[in-house]
N, C-alpha and C. Protein backbone atom coordinates (compact mmCIF):
# COMPACT_ATOMS: atom_id res chain seq x y z
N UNK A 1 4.03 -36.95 -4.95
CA UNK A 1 2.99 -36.08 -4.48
C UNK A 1 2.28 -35.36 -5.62
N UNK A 2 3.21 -35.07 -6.41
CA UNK A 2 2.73 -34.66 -7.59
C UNK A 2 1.90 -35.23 -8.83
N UNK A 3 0.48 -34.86 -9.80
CA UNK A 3 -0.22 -36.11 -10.07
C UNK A 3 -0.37 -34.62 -11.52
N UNK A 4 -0.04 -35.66 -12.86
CA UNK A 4 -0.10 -35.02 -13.51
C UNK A 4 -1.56 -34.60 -14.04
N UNK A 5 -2.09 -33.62 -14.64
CA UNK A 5 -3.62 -33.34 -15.10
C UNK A 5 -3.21 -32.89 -16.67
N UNK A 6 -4.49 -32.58 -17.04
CA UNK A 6 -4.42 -31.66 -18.43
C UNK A 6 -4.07 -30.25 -18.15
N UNK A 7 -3.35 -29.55 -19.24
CA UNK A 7 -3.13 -28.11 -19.20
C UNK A 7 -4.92 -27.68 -19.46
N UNK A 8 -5.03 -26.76 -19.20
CA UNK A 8 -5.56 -25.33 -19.76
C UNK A 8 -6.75 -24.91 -18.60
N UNK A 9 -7.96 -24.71 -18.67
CA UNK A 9 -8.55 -23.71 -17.98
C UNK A 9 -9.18 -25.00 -17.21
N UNK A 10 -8.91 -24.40 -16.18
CA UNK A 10 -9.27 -25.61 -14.46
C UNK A 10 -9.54 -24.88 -13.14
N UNK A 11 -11.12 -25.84 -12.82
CA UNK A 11 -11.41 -25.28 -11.18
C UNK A 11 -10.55 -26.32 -10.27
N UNK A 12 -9.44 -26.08 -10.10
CA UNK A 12 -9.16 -27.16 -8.63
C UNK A 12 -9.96 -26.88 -7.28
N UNK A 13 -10.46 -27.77 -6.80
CA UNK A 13 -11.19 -28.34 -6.00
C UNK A 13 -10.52 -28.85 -4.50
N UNK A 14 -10.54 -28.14 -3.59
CA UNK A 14 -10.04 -28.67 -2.63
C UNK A 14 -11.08 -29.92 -1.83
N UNK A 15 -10.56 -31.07 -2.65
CA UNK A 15 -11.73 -32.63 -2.04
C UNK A 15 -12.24 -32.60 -0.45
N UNK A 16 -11.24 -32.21 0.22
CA UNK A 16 -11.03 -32.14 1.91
C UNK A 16 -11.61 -30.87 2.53
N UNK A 17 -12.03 -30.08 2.08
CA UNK A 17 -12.64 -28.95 2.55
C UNK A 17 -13.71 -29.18 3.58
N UNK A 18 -13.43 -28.19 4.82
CA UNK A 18 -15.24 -28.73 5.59
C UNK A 18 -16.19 -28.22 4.77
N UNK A 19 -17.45 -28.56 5.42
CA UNK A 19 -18.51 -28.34 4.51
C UNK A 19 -19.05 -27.03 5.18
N UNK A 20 -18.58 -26.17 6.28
CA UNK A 20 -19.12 -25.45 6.64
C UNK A 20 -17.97 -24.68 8.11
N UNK A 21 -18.25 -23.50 8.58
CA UNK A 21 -17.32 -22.83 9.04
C UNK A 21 -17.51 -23.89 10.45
N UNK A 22 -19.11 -24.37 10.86
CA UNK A 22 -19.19 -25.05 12.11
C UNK A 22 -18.85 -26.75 11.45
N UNK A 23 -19.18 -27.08 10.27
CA UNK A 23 -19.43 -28.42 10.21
C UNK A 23 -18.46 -29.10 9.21
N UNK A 24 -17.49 -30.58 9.83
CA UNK A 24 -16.48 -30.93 8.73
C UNK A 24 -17.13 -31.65 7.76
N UNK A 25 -18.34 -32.21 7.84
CA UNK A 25 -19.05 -32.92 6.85
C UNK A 25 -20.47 -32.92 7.19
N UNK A 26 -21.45 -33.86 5.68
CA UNK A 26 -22.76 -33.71 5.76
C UNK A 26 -23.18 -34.91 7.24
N UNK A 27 -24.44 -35.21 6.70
CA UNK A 27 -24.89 -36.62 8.06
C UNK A 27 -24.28 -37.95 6.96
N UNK A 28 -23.62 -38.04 6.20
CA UNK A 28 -23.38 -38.95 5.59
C UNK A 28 -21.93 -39.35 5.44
N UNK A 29 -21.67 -38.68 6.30
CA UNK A 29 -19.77 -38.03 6.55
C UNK A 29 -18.97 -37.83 4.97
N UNK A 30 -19.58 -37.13 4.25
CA UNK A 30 -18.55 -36.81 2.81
C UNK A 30 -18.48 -35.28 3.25
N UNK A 31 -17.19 -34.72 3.11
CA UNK A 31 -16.72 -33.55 3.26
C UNK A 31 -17.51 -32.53 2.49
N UNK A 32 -17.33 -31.39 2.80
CA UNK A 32 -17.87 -29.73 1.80
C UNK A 32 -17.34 -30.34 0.79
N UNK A 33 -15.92 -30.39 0.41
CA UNK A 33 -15.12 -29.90 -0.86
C UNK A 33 -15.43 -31.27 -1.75
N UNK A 34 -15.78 -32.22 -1.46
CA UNK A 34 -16.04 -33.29 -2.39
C UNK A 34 -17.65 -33.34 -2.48
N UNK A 35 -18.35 -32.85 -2.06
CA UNK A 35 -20.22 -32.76 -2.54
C UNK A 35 -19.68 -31.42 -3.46
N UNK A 36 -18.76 -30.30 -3.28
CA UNK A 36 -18.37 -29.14 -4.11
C UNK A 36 -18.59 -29.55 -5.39
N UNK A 37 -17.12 -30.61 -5.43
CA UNK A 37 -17.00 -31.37 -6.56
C UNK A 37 -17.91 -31.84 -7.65
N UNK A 38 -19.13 -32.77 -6.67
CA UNK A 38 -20.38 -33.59 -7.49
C UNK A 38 -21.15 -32.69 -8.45
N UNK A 39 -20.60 -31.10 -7.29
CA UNK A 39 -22.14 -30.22 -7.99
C UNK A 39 -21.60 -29.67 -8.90
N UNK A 40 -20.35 -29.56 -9.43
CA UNK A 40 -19.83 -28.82 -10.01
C UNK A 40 -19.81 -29.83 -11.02
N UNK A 41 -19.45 -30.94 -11.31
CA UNK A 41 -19.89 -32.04 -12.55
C UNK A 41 -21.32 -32.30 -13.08
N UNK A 42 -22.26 -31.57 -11.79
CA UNK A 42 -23.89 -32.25 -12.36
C UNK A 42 -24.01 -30.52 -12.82
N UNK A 43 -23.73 -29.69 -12.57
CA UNK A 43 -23.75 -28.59 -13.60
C UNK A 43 -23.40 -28.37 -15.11
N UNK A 44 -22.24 -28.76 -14.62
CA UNK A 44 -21.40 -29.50 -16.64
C UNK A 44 -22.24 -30.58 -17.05
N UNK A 45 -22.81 -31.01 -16.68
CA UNK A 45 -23.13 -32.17 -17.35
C UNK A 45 -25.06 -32.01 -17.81
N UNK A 46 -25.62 -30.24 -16.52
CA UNK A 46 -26.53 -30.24 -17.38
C UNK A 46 -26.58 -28.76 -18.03
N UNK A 47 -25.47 -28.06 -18.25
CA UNK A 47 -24.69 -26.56 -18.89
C UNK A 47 -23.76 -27.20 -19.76
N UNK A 48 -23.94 -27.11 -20.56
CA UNK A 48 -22.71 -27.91 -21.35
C UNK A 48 -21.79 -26.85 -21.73
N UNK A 49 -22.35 -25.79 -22.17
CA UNK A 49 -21.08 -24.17 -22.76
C UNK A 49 -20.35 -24.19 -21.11
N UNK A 50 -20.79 -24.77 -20.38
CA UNK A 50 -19.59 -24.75 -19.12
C UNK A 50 -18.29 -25.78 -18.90
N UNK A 51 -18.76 -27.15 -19.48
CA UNK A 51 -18.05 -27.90 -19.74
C UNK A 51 -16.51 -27.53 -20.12
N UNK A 52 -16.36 -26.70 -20.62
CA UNK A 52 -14.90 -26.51 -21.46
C UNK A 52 -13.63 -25.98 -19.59
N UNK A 53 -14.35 -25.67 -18.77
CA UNK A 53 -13.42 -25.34 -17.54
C UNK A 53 -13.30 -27.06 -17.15
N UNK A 54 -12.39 -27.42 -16.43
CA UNK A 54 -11.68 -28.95 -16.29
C UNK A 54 -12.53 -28.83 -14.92
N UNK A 55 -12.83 -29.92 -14.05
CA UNK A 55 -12.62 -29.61 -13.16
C UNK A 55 -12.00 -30.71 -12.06
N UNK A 56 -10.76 -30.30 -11.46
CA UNK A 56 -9.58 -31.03 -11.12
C UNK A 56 -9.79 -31.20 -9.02
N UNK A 57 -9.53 -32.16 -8.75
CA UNK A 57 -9.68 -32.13 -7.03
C UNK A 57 -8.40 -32.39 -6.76
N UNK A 58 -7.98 -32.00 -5.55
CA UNK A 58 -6.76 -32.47 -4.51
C UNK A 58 -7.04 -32.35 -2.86
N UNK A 59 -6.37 -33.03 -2.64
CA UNK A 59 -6.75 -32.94 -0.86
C UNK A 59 -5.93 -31.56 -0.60
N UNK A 60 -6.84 -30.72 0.12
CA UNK A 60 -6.10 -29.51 0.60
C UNK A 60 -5.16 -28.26 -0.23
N UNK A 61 -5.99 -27.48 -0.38
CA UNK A 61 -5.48 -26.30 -0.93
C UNK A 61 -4.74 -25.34 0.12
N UNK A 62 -4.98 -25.63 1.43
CA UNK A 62 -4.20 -24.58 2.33
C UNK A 62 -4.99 -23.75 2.81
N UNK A 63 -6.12 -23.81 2.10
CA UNK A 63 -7.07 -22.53 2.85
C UNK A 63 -8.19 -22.93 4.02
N UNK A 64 -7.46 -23.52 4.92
CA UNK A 64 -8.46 -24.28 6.05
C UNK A 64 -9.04 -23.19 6.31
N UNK A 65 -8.94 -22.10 6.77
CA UNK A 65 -9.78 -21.21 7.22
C UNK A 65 -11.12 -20.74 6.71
N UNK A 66 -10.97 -20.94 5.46
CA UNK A 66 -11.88 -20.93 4.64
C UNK A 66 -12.62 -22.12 4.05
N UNK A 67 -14.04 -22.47 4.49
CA UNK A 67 -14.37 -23.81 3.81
C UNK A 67 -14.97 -23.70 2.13
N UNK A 68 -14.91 -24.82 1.58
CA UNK A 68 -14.95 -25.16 0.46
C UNK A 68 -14.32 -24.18 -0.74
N UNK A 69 -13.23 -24.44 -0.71
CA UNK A 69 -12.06 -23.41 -1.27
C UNK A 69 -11.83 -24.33 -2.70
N UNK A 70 -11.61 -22.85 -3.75
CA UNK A 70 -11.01 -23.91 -4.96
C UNK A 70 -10.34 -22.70 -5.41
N UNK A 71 -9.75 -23.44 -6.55
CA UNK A 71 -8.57 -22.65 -7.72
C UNK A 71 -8.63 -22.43 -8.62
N UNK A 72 -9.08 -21.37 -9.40
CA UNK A 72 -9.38 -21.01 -10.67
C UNK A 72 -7.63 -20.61 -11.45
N UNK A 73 -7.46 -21.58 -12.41
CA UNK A 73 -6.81 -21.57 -13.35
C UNK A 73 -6.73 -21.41 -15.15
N UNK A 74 -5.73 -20.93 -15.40
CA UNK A 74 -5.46 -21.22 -16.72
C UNK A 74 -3.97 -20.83 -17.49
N UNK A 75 -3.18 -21.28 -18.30
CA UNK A 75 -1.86 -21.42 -18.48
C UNK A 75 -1.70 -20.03 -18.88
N UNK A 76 -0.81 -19.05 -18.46
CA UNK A 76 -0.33 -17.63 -18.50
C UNK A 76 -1.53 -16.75 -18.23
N UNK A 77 -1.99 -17.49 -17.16
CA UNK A 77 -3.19 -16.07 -16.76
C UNK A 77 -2.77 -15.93 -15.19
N UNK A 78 -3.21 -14.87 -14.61
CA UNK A 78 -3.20 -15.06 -12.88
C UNK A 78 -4.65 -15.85 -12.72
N UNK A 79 -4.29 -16.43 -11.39
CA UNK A 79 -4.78 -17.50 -10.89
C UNK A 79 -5.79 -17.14 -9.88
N UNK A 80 -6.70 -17.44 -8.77
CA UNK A 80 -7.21 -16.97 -7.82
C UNK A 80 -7.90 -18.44 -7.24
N UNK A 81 -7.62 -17.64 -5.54
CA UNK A 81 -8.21 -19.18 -5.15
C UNK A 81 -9.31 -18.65 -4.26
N UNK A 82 -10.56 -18.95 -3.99
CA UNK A 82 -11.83 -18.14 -3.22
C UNK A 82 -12.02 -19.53 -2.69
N UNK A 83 -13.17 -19.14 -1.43
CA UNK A 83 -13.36 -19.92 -0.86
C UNK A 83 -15.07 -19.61 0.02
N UNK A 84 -15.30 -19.95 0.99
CA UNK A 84 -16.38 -20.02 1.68
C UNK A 84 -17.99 -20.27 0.98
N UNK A 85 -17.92 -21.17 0.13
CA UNK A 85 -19.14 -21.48 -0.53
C UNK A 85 -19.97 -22.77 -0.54
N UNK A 86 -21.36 -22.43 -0.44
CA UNK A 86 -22.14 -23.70 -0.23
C UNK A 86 -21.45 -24.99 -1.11
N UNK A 87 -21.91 -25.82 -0.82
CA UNK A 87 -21.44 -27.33 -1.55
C UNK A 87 -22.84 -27.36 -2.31
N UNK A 88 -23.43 -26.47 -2.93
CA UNK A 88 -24.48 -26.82 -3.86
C UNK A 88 -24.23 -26.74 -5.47
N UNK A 89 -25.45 -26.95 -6.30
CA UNK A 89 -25.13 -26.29 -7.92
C UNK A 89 -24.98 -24.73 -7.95
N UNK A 90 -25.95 -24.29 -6.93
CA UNK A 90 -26.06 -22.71 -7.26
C UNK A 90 -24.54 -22.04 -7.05
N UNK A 91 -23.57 -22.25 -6.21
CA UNK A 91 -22.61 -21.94 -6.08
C UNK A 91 -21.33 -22.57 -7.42
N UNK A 92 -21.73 -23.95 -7.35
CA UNK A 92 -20.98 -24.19 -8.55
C UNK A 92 -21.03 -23.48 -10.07
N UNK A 93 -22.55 -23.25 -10.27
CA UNK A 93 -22.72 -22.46 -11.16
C UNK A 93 -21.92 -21.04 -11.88
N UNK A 94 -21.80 -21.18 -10.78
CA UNK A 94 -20.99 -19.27 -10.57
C UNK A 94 -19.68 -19.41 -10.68
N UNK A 95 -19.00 -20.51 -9.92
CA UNK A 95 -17.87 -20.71 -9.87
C UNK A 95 -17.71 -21.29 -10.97
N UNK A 96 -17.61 -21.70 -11.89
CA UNK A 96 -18.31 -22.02 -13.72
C UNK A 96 -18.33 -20.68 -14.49
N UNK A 97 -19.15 -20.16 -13.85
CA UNK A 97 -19.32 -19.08 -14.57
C UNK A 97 -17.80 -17.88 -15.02
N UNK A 98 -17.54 -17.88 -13.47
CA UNK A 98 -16.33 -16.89 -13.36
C UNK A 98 -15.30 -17.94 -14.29
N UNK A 99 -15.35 -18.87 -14.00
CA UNK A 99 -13.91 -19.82 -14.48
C UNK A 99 -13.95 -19.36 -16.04
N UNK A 100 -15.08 -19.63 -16.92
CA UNK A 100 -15.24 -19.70 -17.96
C UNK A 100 -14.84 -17.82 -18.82
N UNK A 101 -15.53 -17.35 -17.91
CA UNK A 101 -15.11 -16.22 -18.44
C UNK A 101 -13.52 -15.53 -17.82
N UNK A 102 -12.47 -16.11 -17.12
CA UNK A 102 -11.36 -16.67 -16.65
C UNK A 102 -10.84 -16.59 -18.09
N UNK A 103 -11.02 -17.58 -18.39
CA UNK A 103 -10.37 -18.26 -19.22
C UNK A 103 -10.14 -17.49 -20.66
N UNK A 104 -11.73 -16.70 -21.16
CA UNK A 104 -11.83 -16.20 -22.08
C UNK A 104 -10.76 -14.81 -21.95
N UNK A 105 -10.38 -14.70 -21.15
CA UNK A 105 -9.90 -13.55 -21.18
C UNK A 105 -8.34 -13.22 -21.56
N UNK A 106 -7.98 -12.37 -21.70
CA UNK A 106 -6.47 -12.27 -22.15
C UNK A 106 -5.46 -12.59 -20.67
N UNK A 107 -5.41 -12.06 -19.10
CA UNK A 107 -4.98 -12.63 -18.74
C UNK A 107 -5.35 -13.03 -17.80
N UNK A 108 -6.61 -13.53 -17.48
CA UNK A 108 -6.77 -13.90 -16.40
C UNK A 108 -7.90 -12.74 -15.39
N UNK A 109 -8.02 -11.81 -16.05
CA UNK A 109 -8.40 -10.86 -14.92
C UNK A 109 -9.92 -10.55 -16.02
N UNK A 110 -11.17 -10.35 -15.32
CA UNK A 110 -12.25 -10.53 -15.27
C UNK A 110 -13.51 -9.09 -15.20
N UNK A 111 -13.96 -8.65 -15.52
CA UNK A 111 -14.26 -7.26 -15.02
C UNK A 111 -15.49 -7.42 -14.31
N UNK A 112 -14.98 -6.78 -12.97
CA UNK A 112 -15.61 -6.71 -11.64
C UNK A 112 -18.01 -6.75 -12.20
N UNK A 113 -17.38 -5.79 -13.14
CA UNK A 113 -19.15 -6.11 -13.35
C UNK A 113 -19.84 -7.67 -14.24
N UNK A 114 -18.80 -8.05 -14.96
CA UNK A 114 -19.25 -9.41 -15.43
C UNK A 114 -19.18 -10.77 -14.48
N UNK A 115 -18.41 -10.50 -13.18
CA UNK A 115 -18.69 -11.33 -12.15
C UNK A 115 -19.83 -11.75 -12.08
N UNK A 116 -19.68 -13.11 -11.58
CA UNK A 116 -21.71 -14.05 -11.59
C UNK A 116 -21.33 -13.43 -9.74
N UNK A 117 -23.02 -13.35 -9.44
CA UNK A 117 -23.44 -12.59 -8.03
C UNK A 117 -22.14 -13.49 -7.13
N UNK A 118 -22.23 -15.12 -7.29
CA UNK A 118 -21.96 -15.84 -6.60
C UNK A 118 -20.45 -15.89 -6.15
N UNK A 119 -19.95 -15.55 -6.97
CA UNK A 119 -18.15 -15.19 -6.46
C UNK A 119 -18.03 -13.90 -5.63
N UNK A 120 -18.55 -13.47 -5.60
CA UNK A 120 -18.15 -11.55 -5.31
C UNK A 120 -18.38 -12.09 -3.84
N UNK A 121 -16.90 -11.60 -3.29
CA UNK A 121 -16.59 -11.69 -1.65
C UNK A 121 -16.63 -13.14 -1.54
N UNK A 122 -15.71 -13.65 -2.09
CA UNK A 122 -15.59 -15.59 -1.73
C UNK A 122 -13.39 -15.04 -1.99
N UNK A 123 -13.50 -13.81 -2.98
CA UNK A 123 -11.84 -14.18 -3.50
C UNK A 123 -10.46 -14.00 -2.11
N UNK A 124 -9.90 -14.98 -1.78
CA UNK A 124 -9.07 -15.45 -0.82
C UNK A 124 -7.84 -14.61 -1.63
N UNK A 125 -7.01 -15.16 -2.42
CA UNK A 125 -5.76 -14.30 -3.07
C UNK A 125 -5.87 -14.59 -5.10
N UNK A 126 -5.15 -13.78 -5.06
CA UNK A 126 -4.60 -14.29 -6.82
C UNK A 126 -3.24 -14.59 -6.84
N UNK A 127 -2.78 -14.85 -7.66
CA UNK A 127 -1.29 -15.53 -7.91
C UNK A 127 -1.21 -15.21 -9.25
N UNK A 128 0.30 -14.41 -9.32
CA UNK A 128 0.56 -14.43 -11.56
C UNK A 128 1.02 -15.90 -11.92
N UNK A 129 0.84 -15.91 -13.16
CA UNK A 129 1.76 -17.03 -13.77
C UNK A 129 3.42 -17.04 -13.34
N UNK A 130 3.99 -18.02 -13.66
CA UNK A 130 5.26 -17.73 -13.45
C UNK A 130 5.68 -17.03 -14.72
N UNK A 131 7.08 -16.45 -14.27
CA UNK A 131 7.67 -15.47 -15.05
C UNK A 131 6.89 -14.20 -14.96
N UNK A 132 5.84 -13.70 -14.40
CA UNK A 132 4.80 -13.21 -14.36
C UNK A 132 4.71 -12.27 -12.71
N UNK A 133 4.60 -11.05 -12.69
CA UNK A 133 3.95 -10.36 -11.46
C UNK A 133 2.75 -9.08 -11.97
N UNK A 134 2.00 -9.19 -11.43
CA UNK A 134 1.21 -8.17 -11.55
C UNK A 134 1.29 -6.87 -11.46
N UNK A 135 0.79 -6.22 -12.30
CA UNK A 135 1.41 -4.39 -11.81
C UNK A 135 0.39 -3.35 -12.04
């Protein structure tokens, strides 16, 4: 079940996500969380200082309730997984954005005013690293 990736700073991507709170996919039947995906590669590919966040898919993150859910990571930082966002670039953008400055940070934690517009009220939970609780 387990599929190994690269370490370090990663959006996981829930592939299976609906595309919407009413709708499980577009008219072309590809899910929210995998058009998520596309937009989030045609951003890297035309942002390149964004490039350096991975960006990793799996079927199902757990957050059905929430459509197009992903996982912002990086090795000894806390983690956070948000969710309810268009399957476009403009959303990927952001979610890029936050990742990147994620990453830059000592652990993981972000200051509420350098948030891109596009994350603020999407964040579902955070998680510490292991060995790790927040205080």
């Amino acid at each position: 079940m387990l599929k190994p990736v690269e370490t370090g700073a990663a959006v996981v991507v829930c592939n299976t996500c609906r595309l919407s709170p009413d709708r499980r996919e577009d008219e072309d039947g590809r899910r929210g969380g995998a058009l998520l995906v596309d937009a989030l590669r045609r951003v890297q590919e035309k942002e390149p200082a964004l490039a350096g966040v991975a960006v990793q898919e799996m079927p199902c993150l757990f957050a059905c309730q929430r459509h197009c859910a992903v996982h912002i990571r990086a090795p000894g930082k806390v983690g956070y997984v948000l969710g309810d966002f268009a399957a476009d670039e403009t959303a990927a953008r952001a979610i890029l954005t936050y990742a990147a400055l994620h990453a830059q940070s000592a652990e993981g934690v972000v200051r509420y005013a350098d948030w891109p517009e596009g994350v603020k009220g999407h964040f579902i939970t955070r998680m510490p690293p292991e060995g790790f609780v927040c205080s």
